[in-house]
N, C-alpha and C. Protein backbone atom coordinates (compact mmCIF):
# COMPACT_ATOMS: atom_id res chain seq x y z
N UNK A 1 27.97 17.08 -2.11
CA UNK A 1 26.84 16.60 -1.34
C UNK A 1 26.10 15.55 -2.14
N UNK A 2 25.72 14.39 -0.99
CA UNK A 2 24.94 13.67 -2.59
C UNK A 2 23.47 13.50 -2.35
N UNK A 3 22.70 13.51 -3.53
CA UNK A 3 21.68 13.30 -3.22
C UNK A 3 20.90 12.17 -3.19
N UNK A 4 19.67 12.34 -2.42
CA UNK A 4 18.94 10.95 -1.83
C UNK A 4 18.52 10.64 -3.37
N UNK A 5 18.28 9.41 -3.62
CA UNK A 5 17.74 9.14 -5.04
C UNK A 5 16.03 9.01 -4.50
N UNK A 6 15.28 9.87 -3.96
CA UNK A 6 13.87 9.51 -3.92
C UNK A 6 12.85 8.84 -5.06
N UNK A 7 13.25 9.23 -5.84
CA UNK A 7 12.63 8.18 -7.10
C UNK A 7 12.86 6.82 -7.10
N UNK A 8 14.25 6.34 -6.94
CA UNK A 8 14.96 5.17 -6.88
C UNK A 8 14.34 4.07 -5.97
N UNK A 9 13.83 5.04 -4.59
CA UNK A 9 13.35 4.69 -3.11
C UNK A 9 11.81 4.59 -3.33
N UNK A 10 10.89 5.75 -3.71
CA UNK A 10 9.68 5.52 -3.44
C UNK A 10 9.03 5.76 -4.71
N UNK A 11 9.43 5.51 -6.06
CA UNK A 11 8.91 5.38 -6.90
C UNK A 11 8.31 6.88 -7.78
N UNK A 12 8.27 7.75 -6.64
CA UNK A 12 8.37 9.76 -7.30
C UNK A 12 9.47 10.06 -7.10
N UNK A 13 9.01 11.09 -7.40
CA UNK A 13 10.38 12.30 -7.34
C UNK A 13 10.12 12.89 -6.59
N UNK A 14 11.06 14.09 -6.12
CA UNK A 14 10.52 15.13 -5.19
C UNK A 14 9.85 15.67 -4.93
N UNK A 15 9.34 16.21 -6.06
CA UNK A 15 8.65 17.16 -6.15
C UNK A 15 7.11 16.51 -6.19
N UNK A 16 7.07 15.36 -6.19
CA UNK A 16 5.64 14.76 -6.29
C UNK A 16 5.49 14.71 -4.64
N UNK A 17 6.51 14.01 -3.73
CA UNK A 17 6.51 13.41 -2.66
C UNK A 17 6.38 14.93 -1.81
N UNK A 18 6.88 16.11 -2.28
CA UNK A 18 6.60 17.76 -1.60
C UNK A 18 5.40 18.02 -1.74
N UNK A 19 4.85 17.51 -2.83
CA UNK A 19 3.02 17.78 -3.31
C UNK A 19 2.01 17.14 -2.39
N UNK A 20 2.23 16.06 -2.28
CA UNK A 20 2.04 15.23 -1.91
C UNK A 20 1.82 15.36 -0.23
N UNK A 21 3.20 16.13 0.47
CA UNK A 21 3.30 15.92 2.08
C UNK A 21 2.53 17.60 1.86
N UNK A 22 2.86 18.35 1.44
CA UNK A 22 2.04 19.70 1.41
C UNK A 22 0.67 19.57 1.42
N UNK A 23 -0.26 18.71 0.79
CA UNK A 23 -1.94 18.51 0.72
C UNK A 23 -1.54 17.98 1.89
N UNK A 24 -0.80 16.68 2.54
CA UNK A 24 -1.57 16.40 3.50
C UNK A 24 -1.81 17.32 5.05
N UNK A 25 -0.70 18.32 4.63
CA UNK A 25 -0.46 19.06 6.17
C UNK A 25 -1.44 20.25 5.96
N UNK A 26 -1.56 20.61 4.99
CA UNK A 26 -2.92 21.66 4.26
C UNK A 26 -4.57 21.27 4.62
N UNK A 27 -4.49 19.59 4.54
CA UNK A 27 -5.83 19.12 4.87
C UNK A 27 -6.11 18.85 6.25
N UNK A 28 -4.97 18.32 7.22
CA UNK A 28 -4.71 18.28 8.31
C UNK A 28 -5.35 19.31 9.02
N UNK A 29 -4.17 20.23 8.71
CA UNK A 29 -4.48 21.72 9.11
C UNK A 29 -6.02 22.39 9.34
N UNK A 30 -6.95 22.40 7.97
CA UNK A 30 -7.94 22.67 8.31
C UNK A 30 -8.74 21.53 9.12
N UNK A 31 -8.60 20.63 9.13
CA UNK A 31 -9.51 19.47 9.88
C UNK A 31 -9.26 20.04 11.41
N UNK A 32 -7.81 20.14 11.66
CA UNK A 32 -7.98 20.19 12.82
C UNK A 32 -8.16 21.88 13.28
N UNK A 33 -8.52 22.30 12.36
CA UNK A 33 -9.31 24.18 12.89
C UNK A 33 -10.59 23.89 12.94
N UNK A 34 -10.65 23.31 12.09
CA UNK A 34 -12.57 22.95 12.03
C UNK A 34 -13.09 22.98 13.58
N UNK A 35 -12.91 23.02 14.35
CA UNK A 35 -13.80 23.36 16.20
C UNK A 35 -13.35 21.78 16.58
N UNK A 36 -13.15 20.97 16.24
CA UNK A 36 -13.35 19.39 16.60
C UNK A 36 -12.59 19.08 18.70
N UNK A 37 -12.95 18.84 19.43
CA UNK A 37 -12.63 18.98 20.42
C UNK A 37 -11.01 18.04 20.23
N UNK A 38 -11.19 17.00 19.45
CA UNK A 38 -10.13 16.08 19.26
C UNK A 38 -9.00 16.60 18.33
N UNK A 39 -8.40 17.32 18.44
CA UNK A 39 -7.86 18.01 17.38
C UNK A 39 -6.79 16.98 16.83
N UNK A 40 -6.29 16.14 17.46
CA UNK A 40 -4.77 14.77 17.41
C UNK A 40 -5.39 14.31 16.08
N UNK A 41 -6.65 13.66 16.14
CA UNK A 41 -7.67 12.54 15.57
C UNK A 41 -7.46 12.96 14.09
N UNK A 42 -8.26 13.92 13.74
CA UNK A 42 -7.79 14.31 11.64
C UNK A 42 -6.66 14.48 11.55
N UNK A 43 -5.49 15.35 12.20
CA UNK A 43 -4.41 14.99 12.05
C UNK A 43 -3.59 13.73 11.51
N UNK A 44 -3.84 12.97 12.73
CA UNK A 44 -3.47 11.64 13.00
C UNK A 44 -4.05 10.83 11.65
N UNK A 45 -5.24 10.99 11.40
CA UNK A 45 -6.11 10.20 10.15
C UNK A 45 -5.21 10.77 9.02
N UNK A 46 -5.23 12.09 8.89
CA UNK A 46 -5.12 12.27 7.54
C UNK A 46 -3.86 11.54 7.09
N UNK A 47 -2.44 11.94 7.74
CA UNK A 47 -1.11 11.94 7.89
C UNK A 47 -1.04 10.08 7.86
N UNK A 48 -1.79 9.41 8.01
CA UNK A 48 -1.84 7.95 8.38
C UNK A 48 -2.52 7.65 6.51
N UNK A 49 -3.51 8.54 6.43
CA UNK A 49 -4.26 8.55 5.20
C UNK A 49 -3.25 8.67 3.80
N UNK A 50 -2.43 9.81 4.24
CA UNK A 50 -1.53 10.34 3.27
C UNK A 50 -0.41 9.18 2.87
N UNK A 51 0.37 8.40 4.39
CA UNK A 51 0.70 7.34 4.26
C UNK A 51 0.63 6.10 3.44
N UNK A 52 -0.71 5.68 3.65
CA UNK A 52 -1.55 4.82 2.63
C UNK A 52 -1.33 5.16 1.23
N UNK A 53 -1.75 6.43 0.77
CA UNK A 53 -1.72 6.49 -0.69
C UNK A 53 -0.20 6.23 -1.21
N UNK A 54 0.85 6.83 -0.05
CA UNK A 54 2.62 6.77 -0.58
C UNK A 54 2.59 5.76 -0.91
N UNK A 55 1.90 4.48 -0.31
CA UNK A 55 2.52 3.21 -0.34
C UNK A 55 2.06 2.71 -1.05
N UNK A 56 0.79 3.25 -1.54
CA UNK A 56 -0.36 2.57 -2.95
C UNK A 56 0.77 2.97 -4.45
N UNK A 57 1.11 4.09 -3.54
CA UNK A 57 1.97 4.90 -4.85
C UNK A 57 3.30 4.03 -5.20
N UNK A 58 3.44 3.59 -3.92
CA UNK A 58 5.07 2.88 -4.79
C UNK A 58 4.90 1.42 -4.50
N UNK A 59 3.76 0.71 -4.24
CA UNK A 59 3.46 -0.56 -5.03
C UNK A 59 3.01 -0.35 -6.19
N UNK A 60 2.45 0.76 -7.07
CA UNK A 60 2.05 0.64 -8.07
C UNK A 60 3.45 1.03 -9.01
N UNK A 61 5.15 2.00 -8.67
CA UNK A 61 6.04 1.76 -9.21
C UNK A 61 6.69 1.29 -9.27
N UNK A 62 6.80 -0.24 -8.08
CA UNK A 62 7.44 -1.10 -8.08
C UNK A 62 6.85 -2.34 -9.23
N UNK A 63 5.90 -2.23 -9.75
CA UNK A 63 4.62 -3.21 -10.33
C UNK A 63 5.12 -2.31 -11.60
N UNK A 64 5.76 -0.93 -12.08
CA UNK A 64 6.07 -0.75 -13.38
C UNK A 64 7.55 -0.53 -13.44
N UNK A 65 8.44 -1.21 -12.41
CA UNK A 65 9.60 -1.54 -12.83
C UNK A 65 10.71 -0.25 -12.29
N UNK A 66 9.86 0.66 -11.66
CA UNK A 66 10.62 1.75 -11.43
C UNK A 66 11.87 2.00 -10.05
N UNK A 67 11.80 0.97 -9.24
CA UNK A 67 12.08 1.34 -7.99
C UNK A 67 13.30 0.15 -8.05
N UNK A 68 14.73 0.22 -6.95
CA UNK A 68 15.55 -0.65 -7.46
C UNK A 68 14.92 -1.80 -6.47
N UNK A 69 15.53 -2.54 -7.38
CA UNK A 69 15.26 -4.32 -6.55
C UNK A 69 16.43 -4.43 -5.58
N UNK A 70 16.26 -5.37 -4.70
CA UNK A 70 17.26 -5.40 -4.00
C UNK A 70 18.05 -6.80 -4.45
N UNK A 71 17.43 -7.54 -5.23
CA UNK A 71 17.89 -9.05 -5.62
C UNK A 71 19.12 -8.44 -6.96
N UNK A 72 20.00 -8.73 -6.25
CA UNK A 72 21.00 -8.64 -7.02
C UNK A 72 21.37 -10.17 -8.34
N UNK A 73 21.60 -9.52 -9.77
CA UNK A 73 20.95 -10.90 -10.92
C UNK A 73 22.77 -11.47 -11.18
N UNK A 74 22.76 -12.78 -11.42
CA UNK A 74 23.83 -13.21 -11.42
C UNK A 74 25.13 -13.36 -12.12
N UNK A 75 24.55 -12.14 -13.44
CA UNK A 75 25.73 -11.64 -14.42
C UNK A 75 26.17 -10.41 -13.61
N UNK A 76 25.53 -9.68 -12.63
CA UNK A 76 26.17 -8.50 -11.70
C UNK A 76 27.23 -9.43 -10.89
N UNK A 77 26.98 -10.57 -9.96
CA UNK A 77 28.15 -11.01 -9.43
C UNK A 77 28.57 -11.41 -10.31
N UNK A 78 28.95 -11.60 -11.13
CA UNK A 78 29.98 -12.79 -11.94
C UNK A 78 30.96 -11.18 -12.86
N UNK A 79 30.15 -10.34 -12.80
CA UNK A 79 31.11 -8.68 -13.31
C UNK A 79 32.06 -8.32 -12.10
N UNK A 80 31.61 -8.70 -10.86
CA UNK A 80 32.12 -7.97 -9.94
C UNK A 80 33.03 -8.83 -9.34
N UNK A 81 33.20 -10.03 -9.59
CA UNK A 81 34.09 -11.30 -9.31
C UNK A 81 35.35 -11.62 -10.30
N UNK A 82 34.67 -10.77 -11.07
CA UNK A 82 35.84 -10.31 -12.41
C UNK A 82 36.82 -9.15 -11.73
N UNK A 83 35.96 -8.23 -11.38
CA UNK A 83 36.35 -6.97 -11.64
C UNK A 83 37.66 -7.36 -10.51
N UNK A 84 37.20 -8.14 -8.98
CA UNK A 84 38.39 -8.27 -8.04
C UNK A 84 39.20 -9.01 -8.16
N UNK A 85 39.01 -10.26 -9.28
CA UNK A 85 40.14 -11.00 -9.91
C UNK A 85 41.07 -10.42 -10.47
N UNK A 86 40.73 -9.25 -11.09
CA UNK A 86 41.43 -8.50 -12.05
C UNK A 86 42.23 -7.13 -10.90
N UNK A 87 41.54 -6.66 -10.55
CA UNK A 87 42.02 -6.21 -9.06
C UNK A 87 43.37 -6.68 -8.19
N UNK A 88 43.27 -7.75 -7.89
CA UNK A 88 44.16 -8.84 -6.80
C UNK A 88 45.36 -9.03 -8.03
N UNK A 89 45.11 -9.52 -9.17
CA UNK A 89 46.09 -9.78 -10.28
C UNK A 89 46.87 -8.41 -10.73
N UNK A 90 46.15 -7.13 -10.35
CA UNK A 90 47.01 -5.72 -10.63
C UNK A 90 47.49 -5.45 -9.56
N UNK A 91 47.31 -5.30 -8.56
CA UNK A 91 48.03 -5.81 -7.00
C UNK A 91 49.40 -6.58 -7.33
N UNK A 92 48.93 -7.42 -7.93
CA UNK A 92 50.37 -8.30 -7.56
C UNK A 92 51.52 -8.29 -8.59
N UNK A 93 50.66 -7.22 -9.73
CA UNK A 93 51.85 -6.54 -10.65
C UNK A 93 52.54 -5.67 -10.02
N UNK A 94 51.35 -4.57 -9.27
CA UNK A 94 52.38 -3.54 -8.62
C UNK A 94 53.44 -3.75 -7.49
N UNK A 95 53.40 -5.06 -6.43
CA UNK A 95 53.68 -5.65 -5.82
C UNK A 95 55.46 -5.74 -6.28
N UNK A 96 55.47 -6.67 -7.81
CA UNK A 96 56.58 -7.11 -8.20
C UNK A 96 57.11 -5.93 -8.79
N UNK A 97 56.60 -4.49 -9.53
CA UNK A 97 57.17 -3.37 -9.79
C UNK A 97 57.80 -2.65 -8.62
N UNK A 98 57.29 -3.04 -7.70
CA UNK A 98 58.32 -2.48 -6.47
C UNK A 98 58.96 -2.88 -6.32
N UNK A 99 59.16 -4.12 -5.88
CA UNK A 99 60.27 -4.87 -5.76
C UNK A 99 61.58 -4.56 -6.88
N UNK A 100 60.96 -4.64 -7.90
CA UNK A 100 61.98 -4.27 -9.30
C UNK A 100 62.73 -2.59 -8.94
N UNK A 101 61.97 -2.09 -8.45
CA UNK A 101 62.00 -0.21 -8.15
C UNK A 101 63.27 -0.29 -7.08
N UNK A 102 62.80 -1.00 -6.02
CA UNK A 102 63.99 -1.03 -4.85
C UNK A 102 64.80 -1.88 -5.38
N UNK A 103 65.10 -2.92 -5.91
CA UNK A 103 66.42 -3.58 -6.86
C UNK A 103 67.17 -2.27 -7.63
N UNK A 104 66.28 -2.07 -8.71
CA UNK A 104 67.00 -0.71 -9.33
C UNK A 104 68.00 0.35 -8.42
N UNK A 105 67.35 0.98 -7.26
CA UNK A 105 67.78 1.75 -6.57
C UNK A 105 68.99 1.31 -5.80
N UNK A 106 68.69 -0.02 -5.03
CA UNK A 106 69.73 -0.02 -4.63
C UNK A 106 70.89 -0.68 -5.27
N UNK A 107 70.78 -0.91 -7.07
CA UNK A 107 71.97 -1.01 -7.81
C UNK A 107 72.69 0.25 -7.86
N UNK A 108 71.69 1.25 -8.24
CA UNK A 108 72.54 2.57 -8.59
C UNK A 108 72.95 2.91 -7.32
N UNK A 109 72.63 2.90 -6.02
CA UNK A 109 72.80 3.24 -4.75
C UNK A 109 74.79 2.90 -4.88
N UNK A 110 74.85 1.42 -5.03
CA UNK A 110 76.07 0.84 -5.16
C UNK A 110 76.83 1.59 -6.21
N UNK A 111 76.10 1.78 -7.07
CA UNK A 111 77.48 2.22 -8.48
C UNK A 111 77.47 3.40 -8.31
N UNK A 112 77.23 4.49 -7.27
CA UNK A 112 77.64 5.92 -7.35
C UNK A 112 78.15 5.73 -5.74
N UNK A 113 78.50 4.80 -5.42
CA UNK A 113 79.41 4.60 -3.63
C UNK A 113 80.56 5.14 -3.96
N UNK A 114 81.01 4.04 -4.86
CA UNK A 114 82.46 3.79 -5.33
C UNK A 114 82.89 5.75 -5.58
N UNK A 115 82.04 5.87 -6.56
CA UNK A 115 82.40 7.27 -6.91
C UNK A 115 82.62 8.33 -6.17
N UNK A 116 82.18 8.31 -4.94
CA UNK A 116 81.63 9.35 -3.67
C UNK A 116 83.32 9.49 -2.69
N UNK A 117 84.01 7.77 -3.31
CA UNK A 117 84.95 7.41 -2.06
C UNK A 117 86.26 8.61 -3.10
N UNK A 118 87.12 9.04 -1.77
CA UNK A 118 88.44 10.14 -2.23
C UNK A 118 89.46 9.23 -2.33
């Protein structure tokens, strides 16, 4: 199974982002017991509120380097332009080892005919 990299994504970890959604449904919760005829409204605020801080939270770990970039830097393509050059060029070894494999075979195919005949 693999897991989500939430750190990678929003700058915590799990267990911050569980802390985190737990106060807000905890604060929710009582707002909207509190008698309020609007019960949607603190809900709605807090959960919108809670929102806000996530996002304060991971502009402030994107601002310390923590979260991945999506700009890929140009010694990554120039590794990975390698890597399929090198790829396509082992391809076309195994390509000619076959060829060599079925030559082989069907030499010996021939030199045990003869032998087979009465």
């Amino acid at each position: 199974m693999n897991r989500v990299p939430v750190k990678r994504w929003l700058g915590i970890d799990g267990v911050d982002l569980a802390i985190q959604a737990g106060v807000t449904v905890c604060v929710a919760t009582l707002l909207t017991m509190a008698g309020n005829e609007h019960t949607g409204i603190p809900f709605l605020s807090i959960t919108g509120l809670s929102l806000g801080i996530l996002a304060i939270r991971r502009a402030l770990a994107r601002r310390r380097g923590d979260l991945d970039s999506p700009e890929v830097s140009g010694s990554y393509v120039l590794d990975l332009e390698h890597r399929v050059a090198e790829l396509e060029s082992n391809q076309q070894r195994m390509f000619e080892m076959e060829e060599r494999i079925d030559f082989a075979e069907r030499l010996l195919a021939q030199q045990r005919q003869p032998e087979q005949l009465p």
